[in-house]
C-alpha atoms as a PDB file:
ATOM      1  CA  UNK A   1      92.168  31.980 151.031  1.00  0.00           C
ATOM      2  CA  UNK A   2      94.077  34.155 148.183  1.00  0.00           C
ATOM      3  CA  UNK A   3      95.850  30.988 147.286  1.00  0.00           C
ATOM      4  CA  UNK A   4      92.794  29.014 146.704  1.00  0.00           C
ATOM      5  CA  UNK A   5      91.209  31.586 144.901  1.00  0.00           C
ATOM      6  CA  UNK A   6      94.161  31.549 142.905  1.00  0.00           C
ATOM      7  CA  UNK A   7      94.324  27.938 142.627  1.00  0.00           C
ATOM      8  CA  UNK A   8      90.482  27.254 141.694  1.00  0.00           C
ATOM      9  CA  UNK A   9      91.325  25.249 138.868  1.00  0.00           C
ATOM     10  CA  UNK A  10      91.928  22.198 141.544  1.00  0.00           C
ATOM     11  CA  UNK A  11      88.031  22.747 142.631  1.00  0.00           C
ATOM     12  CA  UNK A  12      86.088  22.245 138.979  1.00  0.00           C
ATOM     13  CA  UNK A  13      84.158  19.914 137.944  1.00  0.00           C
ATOM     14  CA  UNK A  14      85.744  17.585 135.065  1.00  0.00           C
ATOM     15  CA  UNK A  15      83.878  19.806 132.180  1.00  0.00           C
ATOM     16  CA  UNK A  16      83.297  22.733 134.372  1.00  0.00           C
ATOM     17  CA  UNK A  17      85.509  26.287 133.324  1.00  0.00           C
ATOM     18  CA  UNK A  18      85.922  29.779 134.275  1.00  0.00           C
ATOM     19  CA  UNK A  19      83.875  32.386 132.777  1.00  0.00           C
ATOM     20  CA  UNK A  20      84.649  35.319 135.180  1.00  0.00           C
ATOM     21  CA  UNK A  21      86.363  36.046 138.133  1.00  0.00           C
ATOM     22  CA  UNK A  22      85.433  39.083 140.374  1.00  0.00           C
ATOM     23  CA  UNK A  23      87.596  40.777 142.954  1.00  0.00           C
ATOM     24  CA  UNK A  24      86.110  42.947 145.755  1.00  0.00           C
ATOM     25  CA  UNK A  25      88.456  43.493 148.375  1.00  0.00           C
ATOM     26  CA  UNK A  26      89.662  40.478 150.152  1.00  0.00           C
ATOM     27  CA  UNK A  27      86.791  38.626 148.613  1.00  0.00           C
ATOM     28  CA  UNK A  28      87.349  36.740 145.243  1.00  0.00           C
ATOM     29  CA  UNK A  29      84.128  35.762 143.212  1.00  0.00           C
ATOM     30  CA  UNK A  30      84.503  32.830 140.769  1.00  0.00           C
ATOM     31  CA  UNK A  31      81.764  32.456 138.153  1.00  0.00           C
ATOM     32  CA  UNK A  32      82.147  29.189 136.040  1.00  0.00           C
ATOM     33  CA  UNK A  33      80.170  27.031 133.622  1.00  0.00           C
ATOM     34  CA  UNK A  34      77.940  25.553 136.836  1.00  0.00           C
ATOM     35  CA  UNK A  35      78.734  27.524 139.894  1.00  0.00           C
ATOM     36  CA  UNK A  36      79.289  30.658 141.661  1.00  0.00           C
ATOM     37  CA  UNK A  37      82.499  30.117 143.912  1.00  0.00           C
ATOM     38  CA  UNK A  38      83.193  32.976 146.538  1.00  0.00           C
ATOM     39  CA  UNK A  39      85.983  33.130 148.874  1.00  0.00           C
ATOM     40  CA  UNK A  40      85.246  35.191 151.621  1.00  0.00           C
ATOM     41  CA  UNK A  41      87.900  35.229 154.357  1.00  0.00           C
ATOM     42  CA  UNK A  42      86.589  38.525 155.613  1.00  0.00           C
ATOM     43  CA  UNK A  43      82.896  37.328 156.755  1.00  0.00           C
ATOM     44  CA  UNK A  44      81.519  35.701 159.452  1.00  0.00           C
ATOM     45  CA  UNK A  45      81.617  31.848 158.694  1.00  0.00           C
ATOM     46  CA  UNK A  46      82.819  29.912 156.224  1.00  0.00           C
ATOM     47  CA  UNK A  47      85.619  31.266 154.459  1.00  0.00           C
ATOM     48  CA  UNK A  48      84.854  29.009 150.708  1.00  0.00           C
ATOM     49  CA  UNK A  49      80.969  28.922 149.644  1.00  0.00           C
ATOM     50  CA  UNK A  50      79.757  27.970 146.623  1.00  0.00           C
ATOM     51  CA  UNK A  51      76.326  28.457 144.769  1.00  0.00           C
ATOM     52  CA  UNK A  52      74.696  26.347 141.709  1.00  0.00           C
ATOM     53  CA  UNK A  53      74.472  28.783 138.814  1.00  0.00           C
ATOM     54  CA  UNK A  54      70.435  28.728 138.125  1.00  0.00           C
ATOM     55  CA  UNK A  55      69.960  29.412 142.223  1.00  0.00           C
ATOM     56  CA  UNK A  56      71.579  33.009 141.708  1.00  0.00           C
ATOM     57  CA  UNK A  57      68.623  35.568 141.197  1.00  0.00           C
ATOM     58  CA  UNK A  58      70.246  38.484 141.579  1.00  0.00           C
ATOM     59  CA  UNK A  59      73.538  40.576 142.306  1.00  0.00           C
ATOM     60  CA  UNK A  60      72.938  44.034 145.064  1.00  0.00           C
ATOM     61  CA  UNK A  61      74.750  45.857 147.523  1.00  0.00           C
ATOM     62  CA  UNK A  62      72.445  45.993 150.334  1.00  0.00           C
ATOM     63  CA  UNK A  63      72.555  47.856 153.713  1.00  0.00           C
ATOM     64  CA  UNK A  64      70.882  46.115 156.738  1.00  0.00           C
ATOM     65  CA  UNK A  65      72.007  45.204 160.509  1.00  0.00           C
ATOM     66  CA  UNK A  66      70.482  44.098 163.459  1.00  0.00           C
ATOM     67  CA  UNK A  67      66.752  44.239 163.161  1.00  0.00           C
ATOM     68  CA  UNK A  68      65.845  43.057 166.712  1.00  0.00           C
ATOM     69  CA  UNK A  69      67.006  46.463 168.306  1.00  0.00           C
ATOM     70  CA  UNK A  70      64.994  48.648 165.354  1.00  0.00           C
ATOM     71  CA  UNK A  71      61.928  46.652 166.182  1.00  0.00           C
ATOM     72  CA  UNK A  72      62.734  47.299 170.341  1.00  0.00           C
ATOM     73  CA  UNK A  73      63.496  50.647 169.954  1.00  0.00           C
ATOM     74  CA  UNK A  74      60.066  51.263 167.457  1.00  0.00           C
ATOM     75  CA  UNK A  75      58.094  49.620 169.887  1.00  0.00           C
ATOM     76  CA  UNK A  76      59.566  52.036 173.020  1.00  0.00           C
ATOM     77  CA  UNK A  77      58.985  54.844 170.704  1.00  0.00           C
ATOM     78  CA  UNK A  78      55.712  54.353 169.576  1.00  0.00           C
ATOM     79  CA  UNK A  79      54.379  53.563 173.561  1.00  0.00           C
ATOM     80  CA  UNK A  80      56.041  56.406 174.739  1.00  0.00           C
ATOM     81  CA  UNK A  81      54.212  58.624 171.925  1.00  0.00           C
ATOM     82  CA  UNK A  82      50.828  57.160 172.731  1.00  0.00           C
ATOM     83  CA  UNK A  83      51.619  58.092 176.479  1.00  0.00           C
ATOM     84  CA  UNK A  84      52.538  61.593 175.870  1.00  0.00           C
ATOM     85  CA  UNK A  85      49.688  62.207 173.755  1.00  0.00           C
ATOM     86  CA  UNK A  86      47.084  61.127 176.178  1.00  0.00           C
ATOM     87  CA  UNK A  87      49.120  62.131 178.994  1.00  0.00           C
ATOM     88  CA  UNK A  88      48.641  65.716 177.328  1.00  0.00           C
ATOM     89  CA  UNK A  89      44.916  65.477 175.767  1.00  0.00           C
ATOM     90  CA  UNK A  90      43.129  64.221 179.223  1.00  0.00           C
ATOM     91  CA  UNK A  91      43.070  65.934 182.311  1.00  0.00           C
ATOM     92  CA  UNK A  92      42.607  63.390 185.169  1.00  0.00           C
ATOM     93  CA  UNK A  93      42.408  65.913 187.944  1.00  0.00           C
ATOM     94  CA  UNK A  94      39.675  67.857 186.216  1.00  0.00           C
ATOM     95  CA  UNK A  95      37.909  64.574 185.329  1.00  0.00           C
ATOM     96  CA  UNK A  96      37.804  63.311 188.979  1.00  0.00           C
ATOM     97  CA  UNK A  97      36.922  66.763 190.168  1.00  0.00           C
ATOM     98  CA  UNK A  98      37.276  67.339 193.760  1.00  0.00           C
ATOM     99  CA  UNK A  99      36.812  64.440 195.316  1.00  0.00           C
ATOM    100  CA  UNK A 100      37.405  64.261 199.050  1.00  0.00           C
ATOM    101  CA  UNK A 101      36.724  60.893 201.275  1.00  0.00           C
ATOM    102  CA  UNK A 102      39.307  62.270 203.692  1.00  0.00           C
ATOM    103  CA  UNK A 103      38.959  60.509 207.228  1.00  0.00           C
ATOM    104  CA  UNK A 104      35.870  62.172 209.848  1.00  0.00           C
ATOM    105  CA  UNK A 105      34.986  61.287 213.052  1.00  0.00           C
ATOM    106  CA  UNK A 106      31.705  59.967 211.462  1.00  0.00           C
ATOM    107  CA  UNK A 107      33.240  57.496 209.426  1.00  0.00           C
ATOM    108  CA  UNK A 108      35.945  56.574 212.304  1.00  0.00           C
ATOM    109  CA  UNK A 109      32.941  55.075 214.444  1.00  0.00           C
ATOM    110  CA  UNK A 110      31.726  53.588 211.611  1.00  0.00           C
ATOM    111  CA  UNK A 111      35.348  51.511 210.793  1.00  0.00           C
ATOM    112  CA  UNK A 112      35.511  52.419 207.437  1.00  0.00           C
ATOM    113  CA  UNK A 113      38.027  55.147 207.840  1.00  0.00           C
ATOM    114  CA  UNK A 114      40.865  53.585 206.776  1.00  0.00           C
ATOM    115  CA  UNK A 115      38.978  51.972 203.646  1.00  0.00           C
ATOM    116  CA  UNK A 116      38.363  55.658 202.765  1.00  0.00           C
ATOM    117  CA  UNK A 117      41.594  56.604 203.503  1.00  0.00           C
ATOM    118  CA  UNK A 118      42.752  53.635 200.544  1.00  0.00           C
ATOM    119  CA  UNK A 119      39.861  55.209 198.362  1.00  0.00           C
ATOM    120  CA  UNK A 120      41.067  58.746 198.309  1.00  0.00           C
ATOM    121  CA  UNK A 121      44.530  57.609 197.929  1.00  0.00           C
ATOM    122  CA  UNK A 122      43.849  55.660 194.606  1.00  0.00           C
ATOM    123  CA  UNK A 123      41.564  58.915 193.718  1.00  0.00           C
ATOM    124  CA  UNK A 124      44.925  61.463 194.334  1.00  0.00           C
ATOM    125  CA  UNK A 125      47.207  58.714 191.633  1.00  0.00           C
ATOM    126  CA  UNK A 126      44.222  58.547 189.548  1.00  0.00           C
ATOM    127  CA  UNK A 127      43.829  62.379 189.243  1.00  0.00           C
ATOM    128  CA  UNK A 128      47.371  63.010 188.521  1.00  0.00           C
ATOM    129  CA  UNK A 129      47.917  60.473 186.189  1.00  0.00           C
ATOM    130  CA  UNK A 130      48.123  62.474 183.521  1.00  0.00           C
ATOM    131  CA  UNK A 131      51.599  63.884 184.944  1.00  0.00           C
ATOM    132  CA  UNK A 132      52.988  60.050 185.032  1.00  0.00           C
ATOM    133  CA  UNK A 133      51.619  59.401 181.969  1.00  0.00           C
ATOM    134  CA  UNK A 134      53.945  62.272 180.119  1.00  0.00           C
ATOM    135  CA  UNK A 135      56.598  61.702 182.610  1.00  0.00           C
ATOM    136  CA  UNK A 136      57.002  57.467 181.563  1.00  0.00           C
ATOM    137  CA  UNK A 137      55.763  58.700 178.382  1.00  0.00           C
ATOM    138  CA  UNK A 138      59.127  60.911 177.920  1.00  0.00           C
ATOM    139  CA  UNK A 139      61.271  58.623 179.469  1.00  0.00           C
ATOM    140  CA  UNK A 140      60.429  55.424 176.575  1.00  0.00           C
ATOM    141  CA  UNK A 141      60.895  58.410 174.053  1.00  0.00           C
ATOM    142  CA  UNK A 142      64.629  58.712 175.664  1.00  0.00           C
ATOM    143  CA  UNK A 143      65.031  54.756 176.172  1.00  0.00           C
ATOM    144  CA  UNK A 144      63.973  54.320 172.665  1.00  0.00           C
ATOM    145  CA  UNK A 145      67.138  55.806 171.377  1.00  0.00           C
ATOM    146  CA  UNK A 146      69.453  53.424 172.618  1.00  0.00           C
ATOM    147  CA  UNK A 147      68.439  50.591 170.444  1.00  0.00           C
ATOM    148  CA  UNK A 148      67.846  52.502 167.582  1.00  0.00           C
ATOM    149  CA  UNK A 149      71.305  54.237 167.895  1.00  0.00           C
ATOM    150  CA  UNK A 150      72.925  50.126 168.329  1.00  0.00           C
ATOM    151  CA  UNK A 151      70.795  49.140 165.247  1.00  0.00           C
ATOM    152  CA  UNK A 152      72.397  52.225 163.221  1.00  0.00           C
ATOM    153  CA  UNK A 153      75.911  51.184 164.814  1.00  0.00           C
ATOM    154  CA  UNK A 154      75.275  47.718 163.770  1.00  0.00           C
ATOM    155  CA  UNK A 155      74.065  48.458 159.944  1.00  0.00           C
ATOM    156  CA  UNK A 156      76.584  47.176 157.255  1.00  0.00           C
ATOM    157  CA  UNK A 157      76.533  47.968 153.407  1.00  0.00           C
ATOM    158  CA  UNK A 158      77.270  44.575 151.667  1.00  0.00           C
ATOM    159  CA  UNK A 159      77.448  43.193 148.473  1.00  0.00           C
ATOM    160  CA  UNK A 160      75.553  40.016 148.519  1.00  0.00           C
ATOM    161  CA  UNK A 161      73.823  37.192 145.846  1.00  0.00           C
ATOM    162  CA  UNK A 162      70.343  36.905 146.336  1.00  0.00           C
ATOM    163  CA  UNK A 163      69.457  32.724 146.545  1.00  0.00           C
ATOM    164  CA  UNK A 164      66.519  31.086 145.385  1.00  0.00           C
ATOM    165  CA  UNK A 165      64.897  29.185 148.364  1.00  0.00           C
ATOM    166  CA  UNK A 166      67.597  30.302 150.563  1.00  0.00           C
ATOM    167  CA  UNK A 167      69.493  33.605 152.644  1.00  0.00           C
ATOM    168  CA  UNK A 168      71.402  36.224 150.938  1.00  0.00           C
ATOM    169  CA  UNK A 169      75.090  34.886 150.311  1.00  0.00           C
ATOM    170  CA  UNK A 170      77.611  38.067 151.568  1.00  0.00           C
ATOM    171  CA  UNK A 171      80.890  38.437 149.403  1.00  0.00           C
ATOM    172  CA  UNK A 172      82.354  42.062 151.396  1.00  0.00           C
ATOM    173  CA  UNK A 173      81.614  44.751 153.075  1.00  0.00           C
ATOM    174  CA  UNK A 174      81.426  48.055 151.509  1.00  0.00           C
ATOM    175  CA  UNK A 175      83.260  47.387 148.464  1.00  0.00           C
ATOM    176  CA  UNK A 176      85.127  49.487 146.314  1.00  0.00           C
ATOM    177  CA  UNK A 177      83.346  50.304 142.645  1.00  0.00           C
ATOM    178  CA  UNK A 178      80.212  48.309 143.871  1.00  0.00           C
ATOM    179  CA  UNK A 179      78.377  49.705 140.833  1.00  0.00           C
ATOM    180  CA  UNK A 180      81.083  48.124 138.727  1.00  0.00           C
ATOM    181  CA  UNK A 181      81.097  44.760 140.663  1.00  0.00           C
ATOM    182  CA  UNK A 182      77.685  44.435 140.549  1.00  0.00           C
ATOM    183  CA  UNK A 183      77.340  44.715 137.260  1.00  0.00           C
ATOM    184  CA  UNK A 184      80.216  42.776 136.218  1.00  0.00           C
ATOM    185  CA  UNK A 185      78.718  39.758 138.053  1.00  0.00           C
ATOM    186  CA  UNK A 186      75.351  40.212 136.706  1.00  0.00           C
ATOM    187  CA  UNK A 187      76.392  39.965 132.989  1.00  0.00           C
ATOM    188  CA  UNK A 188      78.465  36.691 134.402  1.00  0.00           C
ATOM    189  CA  UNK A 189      76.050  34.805 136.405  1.00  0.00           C
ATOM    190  CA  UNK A 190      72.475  36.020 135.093  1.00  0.00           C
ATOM    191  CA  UNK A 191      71.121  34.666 131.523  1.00  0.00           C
ATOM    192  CA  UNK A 192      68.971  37.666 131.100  1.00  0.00           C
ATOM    193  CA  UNK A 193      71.848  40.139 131.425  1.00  0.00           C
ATOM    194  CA  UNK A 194      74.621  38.534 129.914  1.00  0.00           C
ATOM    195  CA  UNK A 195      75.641  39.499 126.323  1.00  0.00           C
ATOM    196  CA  UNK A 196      77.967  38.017 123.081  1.00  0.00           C
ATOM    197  CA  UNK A 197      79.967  35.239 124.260  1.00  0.00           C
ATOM    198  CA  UNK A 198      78.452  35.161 127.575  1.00  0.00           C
ATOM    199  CA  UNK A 199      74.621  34.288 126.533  1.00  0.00           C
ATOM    200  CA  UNK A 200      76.639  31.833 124.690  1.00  0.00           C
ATOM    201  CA  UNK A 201      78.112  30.629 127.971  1.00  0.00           C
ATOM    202  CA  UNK A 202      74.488  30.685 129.417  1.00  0.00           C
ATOM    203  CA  UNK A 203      72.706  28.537 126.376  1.00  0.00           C
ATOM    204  CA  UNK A 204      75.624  25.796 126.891  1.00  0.00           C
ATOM    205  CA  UNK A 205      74.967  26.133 130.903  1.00  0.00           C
ATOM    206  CA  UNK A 206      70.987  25.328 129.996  1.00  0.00           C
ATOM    207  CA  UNK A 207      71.961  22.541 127.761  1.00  0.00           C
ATOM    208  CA  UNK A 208      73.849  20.825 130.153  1.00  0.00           C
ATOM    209  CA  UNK A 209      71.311  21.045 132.692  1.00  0.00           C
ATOM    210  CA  UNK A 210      68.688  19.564 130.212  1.00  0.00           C
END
């Protein structure tokens, strides 16, 4: 890809010309009269993309990664909260009070010992739910790490152009003088911040659009 960014002449327009070209890393940015051309051997997909002009809103290095597991891992920690804090504010036991159906020779020659037996059972899980409730409760707390700790493995800083209508276009990862390259590319693709010969540039770019 270094030799087509070197050789970009071969992939103007007839009328279209350099105004700028940006280095960051591996990555080459090309900024002509129409286009933003960025060769980008070092990120996932195509390794030539290019961009019309006007469709380039902005210029950022932006840190992000993979949402899904920061959403998964919220969502564990946040149930796993709720269940610890009820798990802690109620008392089950003393809400049941002492309940106690157990079996008695009455209810055997009636039948309905066993029922009873199934009654009193539920009534034991019910008063001690409060205990599974903090124990689940701190377990989702400890599950919710995982993801979160993936999402944080998984977050990239990246200097990207920000298209109209369309996903963030990626030039490199963590570049050198980012502050520099971003505003070097800025003055050369944006009309508002481009200055002397370039808001020239830009006024002949509107005219040929018109």
């Amino acid at each position: 890809m270094a030799d087509w960014s070197d050789r970009v002449e071969e992939l103007l327009y007839e009328g279209e010309e350099v105004t700028e070209r940006v280095s960051a890393g591996d990555a080459h940015v090309v900024v002509t009269t129409h286009r933003v051309l960025a060769f980008t051997p070092e990120m996932v997909g195509e390794n030539f993309r290019q961009v019309e002009r006007p469709n380039v809103t902005d210029v950022a290095v932006r840190s992000d990664g993979e949402t899904r597991f920061l959403l998964t891992g919220f969502r564990a920690g946040l149930f796993g909260v709720v269940l610890l804090a009820v798990g802690m504010a109620v008392d089950f036991g003393a809400l049941m009070g002492d309940i106690d159906l157990s079996d008695t020779g009455s209810t055997g020659q009636l039948g309905i010992g066993g029922i009873l037996g199934m009654v009193q059972g539920m009534i034991s899980i019910i008063s001690s739910l409060d205990d599974y409730m903090r124990m689940i409760g701190a377990l989702l707390l400890l599950v919710a790490l995982v993801p979160v700790a993936v999402y944080l493995y998984s977050r990239e800083t990246r200097l990207v152009l920000t298209i109209a209508g369309g996903a963030d276009l990626p030039i490199a990862t963590s570049p050198d003088d980012a502050d520099e390259i971003v505003a070097r590319l800025r003055d050369a693709i944006l009309p508002d911040g481009a200055t002397g010969s370039d808001s020239r540039r830009s006024i002949d770019l509107l005219d040929r659009i018109g």
